[in-house]
PDB file of N, CA and C in Angstrom:
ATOM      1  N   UNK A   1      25.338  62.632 164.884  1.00  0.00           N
ATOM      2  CA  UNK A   1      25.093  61.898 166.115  1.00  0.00           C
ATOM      3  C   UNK A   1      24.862  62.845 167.283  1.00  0.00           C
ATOM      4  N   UNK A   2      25.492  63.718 167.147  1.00  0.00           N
ATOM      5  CA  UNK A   2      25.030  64.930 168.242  1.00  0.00           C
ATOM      6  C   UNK A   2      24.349  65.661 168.721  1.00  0.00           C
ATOM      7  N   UNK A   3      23.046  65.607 167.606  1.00  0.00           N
ATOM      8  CA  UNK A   3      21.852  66.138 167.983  1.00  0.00           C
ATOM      9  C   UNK A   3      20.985  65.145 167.451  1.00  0.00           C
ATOM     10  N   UNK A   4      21.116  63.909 168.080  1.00  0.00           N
ATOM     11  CA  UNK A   4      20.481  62.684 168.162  1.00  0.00           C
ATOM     12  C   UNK A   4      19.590  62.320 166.465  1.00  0.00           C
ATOM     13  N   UNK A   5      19.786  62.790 164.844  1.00  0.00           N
ATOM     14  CA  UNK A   5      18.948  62.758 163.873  1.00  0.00           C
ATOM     15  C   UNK A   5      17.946  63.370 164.314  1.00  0.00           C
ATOM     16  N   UNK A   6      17.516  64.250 165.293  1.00  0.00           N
ATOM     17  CA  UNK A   6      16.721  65.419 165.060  1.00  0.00           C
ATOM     18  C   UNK A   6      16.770  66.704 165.052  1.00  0.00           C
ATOM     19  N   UNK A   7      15.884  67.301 164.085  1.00  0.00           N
ATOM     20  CA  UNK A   7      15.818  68.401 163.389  1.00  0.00           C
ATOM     21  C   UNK A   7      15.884  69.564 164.682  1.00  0.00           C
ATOM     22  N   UNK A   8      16.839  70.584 164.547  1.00  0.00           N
ATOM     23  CA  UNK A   8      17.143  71.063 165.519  1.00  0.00           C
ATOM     24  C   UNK A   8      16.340  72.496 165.960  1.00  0.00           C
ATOM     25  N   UNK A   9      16.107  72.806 164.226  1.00  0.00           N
ATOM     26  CA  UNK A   9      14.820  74.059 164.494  1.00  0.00           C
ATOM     27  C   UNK A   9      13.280  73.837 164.954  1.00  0.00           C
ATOM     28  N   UNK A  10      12.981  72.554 164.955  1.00  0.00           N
ATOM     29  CA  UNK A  10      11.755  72.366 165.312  1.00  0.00           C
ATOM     30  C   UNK A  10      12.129  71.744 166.734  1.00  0.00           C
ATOM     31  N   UNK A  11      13.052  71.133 167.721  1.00  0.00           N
ATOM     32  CA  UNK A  11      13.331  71.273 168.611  1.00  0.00           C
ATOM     33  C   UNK A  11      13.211  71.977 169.323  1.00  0.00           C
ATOM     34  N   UNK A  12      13.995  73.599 169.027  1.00  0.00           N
ATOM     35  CA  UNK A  12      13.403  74.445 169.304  1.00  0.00           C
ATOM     36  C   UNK A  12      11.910  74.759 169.744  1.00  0.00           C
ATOM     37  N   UNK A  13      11.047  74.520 169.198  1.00  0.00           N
ATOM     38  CA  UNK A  13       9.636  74.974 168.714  1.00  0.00           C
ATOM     39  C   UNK A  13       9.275  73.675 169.648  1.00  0.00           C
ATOM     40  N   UNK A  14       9.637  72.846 170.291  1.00  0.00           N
ATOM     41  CA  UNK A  14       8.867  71.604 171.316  1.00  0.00           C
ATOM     42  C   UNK A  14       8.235  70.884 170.162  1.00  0.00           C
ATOM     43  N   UNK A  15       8.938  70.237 169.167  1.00  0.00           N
ATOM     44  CA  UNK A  15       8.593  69.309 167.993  1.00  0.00           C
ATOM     45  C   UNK A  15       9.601  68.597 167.853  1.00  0.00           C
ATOM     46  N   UNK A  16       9.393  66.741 167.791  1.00  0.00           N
ATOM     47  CA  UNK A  16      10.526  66.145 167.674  1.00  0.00           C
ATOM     48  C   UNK A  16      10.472  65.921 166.085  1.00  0.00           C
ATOM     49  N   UNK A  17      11.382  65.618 165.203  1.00  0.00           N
ATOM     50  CA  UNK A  17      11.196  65.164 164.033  1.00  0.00           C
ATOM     51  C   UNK A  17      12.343  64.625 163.588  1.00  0.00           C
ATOM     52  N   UNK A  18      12.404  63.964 162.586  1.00  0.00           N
ATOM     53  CA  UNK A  18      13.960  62.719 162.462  1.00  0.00           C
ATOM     54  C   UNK A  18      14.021  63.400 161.396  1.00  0.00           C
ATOM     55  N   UNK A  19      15.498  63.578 161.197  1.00  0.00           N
ATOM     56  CA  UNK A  19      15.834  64.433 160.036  1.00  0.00           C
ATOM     57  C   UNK A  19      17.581  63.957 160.051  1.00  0.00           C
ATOM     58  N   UNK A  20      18.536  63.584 158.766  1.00  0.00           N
ATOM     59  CA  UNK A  20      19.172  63.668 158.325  1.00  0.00           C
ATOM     60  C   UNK A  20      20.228  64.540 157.922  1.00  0.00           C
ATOM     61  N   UNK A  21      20.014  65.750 157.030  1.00  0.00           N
ATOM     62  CA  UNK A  21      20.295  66.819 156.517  1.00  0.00           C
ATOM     63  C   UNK A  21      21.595  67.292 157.746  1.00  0.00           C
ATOM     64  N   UNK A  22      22.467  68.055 157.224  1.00  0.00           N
ATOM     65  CA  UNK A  22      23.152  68.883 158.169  1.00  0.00           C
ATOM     66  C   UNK A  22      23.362  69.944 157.400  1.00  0.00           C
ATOM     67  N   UNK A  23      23.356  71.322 158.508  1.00  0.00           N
ATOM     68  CA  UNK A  23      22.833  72.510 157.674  1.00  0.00           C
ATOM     69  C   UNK A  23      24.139  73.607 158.111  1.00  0.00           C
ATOM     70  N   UNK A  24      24.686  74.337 157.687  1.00  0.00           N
ATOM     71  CA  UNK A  24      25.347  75.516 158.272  1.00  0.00           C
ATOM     72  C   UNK A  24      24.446  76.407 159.191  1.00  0.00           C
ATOM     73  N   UNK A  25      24.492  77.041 160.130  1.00  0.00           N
ATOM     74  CA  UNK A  25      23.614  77.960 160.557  1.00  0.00           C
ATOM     75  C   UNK A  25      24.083  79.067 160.066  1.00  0.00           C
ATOM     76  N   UNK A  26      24.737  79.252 160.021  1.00  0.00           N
ATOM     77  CA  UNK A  26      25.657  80.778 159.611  1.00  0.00           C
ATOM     78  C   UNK A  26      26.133  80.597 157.941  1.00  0.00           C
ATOM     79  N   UNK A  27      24.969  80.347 156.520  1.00  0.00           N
ATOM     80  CA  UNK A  27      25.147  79.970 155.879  1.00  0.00           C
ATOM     81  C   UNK A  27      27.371  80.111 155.016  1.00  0.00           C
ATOM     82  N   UNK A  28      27.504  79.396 154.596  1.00  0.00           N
ATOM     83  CA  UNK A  28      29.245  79.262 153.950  1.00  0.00           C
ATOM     84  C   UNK A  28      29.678  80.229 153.072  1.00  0.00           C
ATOM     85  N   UNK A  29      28.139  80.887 152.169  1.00  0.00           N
ATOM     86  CA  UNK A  29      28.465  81.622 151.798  1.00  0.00           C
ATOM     87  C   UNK A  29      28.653  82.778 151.849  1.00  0.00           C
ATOM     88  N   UNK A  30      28.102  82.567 153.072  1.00  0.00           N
ATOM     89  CA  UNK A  30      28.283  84.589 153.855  1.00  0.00           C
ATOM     90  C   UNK A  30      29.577  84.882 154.353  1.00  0.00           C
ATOM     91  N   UNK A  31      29.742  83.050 155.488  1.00  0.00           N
ATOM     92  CA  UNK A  31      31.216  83.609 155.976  1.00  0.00           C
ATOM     93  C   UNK A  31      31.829  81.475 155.711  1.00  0.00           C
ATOM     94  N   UNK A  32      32.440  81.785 154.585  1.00  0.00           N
ATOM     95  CA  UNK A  32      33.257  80.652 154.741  1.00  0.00           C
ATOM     96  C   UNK A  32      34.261  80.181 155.574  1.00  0.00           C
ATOM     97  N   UNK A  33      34.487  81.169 156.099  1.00  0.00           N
ATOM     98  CA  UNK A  33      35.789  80.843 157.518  1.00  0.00           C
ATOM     99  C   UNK A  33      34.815  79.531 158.651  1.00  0.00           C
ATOM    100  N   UNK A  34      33.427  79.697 158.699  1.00  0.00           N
ATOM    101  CA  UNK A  34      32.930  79.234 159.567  1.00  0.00           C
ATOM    102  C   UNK A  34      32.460  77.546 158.986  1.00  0.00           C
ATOM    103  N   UNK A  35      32.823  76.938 157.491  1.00  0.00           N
ATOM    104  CA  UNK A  35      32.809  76.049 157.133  1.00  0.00           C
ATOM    105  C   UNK A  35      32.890  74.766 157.813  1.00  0.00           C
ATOM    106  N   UNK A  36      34.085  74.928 158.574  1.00  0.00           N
ATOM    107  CA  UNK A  36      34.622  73.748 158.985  1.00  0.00           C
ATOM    108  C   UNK A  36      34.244  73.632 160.703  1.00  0.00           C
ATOM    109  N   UNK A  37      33.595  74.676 161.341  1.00  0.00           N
ATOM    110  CA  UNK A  37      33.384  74.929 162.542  1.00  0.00           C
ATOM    111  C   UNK A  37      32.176  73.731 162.673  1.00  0.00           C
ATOM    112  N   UNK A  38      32.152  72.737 163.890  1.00  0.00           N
ATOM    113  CA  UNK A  38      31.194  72.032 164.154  1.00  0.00           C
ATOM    114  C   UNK A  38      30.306  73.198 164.526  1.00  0.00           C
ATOM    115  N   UNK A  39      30.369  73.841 165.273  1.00  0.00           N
ATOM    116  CA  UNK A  39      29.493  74.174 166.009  1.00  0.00           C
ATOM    117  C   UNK A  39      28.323  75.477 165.502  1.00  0.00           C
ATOM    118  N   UNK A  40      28.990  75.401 164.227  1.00  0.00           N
ATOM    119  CA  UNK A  40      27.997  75.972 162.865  1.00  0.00           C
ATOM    120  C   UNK A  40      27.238  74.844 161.979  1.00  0.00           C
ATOM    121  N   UNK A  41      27.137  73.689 162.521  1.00  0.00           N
ATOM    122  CA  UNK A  41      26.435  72.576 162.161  1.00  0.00           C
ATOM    123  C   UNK A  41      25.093  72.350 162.991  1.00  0.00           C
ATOM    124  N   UNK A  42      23.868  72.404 162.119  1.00  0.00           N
ATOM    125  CA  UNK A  42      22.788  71.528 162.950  1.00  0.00           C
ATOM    126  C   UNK A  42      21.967  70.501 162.103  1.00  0.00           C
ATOM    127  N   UNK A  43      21.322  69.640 162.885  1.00  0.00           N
ATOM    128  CA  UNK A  43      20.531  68.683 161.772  1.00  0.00           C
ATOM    129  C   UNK A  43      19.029  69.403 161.660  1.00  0.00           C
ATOM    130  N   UNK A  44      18.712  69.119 160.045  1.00  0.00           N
ATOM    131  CA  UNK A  44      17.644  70.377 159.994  1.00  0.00           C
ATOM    132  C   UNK A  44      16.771  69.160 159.112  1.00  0.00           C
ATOM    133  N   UNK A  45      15.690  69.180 159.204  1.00  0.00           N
ATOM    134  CA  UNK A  45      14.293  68.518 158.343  1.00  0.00           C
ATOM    135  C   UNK A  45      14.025  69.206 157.088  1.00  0.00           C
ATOM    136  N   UNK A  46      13.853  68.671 155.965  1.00  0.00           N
ATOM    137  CA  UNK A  46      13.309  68.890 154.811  1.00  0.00           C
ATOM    138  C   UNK A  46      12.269  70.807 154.967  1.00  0.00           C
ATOM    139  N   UNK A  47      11.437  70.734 155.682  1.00  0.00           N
ATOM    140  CA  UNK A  47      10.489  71.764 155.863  1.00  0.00           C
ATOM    141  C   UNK A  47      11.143  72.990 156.454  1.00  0.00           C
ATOM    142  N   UNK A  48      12.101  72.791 157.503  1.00  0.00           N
ATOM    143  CA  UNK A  48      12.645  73.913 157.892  1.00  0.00           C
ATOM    144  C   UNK A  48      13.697  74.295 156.770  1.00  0.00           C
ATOM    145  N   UNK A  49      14.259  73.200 156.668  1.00  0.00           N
ATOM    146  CA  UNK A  49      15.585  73.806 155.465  1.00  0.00           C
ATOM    147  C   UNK A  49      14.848  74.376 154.304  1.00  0.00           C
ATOM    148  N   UNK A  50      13.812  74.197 153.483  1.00  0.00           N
ATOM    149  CA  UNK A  50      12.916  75.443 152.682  1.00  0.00           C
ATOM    150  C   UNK A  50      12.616  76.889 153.355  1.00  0.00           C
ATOM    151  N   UNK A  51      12.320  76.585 154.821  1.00  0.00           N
ATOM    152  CA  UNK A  51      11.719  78.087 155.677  1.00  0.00           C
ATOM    153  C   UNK A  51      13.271  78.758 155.473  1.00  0.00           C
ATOM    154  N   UNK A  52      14.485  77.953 156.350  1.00  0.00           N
ATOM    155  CA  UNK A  52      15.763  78.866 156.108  1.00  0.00           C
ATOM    156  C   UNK A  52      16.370  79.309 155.022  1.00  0.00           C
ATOM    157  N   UNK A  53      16.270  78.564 153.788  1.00  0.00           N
ATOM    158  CA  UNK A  53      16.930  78.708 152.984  1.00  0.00           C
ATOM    159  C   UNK A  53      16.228  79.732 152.360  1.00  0.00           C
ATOM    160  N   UNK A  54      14.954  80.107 152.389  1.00  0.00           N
ATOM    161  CA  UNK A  54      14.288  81.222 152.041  1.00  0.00           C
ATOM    162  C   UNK A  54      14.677  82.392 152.877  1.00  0.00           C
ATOM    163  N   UNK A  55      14.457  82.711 154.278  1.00  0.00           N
ATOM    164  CA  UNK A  55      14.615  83.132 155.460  1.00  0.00           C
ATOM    165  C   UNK A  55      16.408  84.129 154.874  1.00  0.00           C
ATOM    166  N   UNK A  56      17.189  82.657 154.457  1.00  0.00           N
ATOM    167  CA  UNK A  56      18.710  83.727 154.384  1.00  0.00           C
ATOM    168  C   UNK A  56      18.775  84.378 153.073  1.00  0.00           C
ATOM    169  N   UNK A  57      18.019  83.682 151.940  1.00  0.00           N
ATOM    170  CA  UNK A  57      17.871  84.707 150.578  1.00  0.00           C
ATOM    171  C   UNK A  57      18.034  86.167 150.989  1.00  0.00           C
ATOM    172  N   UNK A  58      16.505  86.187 152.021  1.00  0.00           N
ATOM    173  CA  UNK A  58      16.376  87.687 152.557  1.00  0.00           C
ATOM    174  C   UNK A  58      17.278  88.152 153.277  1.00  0.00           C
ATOM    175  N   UNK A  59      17.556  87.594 154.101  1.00  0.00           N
ATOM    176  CA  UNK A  59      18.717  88.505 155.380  1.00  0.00           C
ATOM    177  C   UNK A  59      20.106  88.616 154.743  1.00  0.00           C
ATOM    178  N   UNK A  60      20.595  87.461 154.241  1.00  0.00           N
ATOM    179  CA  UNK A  60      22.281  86.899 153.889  1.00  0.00           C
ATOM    180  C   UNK A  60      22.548  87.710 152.213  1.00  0.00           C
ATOM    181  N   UNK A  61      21.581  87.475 151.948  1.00  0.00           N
ATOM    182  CA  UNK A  61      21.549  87.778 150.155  1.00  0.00           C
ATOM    183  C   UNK A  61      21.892  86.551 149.686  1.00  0.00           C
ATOM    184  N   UNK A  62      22.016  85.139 150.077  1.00  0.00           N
ATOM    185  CA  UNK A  62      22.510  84.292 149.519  1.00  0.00           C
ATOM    186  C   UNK A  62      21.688  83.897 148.637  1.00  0.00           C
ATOM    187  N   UNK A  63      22.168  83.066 147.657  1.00  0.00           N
ATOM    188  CA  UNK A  63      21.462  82.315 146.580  1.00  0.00           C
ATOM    189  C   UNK A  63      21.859  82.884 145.201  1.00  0.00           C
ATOM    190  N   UNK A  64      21.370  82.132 144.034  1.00  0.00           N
ATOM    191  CA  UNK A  64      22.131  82.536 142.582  1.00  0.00           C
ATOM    192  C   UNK A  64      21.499  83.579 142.807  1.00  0.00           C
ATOM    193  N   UNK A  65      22.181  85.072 142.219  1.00  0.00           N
ATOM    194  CA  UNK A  65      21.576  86.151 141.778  1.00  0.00           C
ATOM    195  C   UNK A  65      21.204  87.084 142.471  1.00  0.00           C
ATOM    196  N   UNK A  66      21.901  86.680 144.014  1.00  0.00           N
ATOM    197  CA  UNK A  66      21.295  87.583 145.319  1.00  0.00           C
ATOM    198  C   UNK A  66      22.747  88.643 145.231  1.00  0.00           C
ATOM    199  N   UNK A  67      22.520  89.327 145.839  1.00  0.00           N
ATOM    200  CA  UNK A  67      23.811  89.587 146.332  1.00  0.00           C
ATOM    201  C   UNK A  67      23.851  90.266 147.700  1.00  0.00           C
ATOM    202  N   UNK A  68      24.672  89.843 148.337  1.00  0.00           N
ATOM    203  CA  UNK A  68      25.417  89.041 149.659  1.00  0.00           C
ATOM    204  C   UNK A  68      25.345  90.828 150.768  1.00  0.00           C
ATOM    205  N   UNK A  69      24.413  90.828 151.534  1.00  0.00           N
ATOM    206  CA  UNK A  69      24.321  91.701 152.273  1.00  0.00           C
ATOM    207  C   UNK A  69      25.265  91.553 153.447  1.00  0.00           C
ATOM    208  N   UNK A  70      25.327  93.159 154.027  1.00  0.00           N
ATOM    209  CA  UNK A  70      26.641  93.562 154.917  1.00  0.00           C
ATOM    210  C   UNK A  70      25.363  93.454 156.438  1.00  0.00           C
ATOM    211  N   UNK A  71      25.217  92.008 156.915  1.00  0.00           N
ATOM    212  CA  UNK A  71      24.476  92.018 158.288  1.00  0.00           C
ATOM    213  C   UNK A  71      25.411  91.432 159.016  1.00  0.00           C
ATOM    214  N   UNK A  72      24.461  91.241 160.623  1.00  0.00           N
ATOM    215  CA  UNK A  72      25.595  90.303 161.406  1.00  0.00           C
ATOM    216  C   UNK A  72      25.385  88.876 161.437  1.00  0.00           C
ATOM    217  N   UNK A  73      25.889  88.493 161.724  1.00  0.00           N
ATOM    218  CA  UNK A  73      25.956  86.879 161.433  1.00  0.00           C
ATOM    219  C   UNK A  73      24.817  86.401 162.633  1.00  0.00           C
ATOM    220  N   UNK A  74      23.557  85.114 161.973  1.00  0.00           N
ATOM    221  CA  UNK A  74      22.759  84.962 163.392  1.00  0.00           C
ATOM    222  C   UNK A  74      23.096  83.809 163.766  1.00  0.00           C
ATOM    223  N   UNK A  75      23.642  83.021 164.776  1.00  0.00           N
ATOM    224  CA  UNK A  75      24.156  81.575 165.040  1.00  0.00           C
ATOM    225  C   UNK A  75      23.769  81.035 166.125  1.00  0.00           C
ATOM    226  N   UNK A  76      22.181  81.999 166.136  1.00  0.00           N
ATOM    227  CA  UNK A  76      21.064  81.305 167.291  1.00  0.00           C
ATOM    228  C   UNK A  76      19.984  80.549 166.713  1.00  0.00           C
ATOM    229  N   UNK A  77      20.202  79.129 167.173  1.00  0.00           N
ATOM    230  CA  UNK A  77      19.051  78.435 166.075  1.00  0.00           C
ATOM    231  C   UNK A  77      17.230  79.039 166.337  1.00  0.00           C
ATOM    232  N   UNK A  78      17.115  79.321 168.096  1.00  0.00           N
ATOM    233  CA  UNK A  78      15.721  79.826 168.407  1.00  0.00           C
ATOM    234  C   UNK A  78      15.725  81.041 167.848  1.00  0.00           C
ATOM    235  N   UNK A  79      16.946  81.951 167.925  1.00  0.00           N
ATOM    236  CA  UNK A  79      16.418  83.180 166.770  1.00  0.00           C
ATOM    237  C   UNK A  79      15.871  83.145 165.242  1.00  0.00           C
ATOM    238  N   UNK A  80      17.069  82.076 164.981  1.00  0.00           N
ATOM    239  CA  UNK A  80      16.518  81.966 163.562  1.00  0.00           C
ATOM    240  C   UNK A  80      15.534  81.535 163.097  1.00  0.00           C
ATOM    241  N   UNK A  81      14.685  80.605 164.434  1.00  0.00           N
ATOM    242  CA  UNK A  81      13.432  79.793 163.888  1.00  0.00           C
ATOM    243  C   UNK A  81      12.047  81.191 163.790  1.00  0.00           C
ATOM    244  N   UNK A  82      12.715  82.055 165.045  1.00  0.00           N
ATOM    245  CA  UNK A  82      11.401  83.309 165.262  1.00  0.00           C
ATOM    246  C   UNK A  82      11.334  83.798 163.489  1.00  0.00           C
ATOM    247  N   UNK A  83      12.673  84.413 163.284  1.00  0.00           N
ATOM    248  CA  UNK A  83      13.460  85.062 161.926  1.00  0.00           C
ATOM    249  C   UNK A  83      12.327  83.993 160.885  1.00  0.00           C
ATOM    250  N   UNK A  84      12.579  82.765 160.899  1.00  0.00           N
ATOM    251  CA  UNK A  84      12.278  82.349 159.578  1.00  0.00           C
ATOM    252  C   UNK A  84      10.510  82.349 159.400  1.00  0.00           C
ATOM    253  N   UNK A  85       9.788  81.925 160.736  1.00  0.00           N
ATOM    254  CA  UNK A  85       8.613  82.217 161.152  1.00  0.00           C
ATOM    255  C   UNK A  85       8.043  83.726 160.260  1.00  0.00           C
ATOM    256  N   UNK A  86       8.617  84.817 160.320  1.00  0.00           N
ATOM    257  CA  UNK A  86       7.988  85.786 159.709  1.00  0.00           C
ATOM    258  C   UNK A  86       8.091  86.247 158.627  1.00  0.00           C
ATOM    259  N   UNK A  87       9.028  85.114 157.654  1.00  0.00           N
ATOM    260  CA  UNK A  87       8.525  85.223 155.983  1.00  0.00           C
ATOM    261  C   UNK A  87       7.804  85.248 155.740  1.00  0.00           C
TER     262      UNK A  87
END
């Protein structure tokens, strides 16, 4: 309800879009302490959540078979949209 069902990375970007999904920004598996934090919550659209979830493979190491790089945590959604932009 807090970011009205729209997608918060294309917000960013001056695009409205209705989206569902709620996403970690700071994926759980990098830093699970930040699980339960609202404010590591955004609502994300089908299209961006493919760009990020690709986007943290690379940066986070997340995903089966990655393994989990020593970066800093990014928990700026306009950074992350630039970040995911240049996959």
């Amino acid at each position: 309800e807090r970011d009205h069902y729209l997608c918060a990375y294309c917000k960013v970007q001056g695009v409205i879009t209705p989206a569902k999904t709620v996403d970690h920004i700071v994926p759980i598996e990098f830093d699970e302490t930040s699980k339960a934090n609202v404010d590591n919550l955004a609502v994300i659209c089908g299209k961006c959540h493919r760009l990020k979830t690709d986007w943290e493979q690379s940066y986070y190491g997340t995903g089966q078979g990655n393994e989990l790089q020593s970066v800093t945590p990014i928990n700026d959604v306009s950074a992350i949209v630039v970040l995911m932009d240049k996959e």
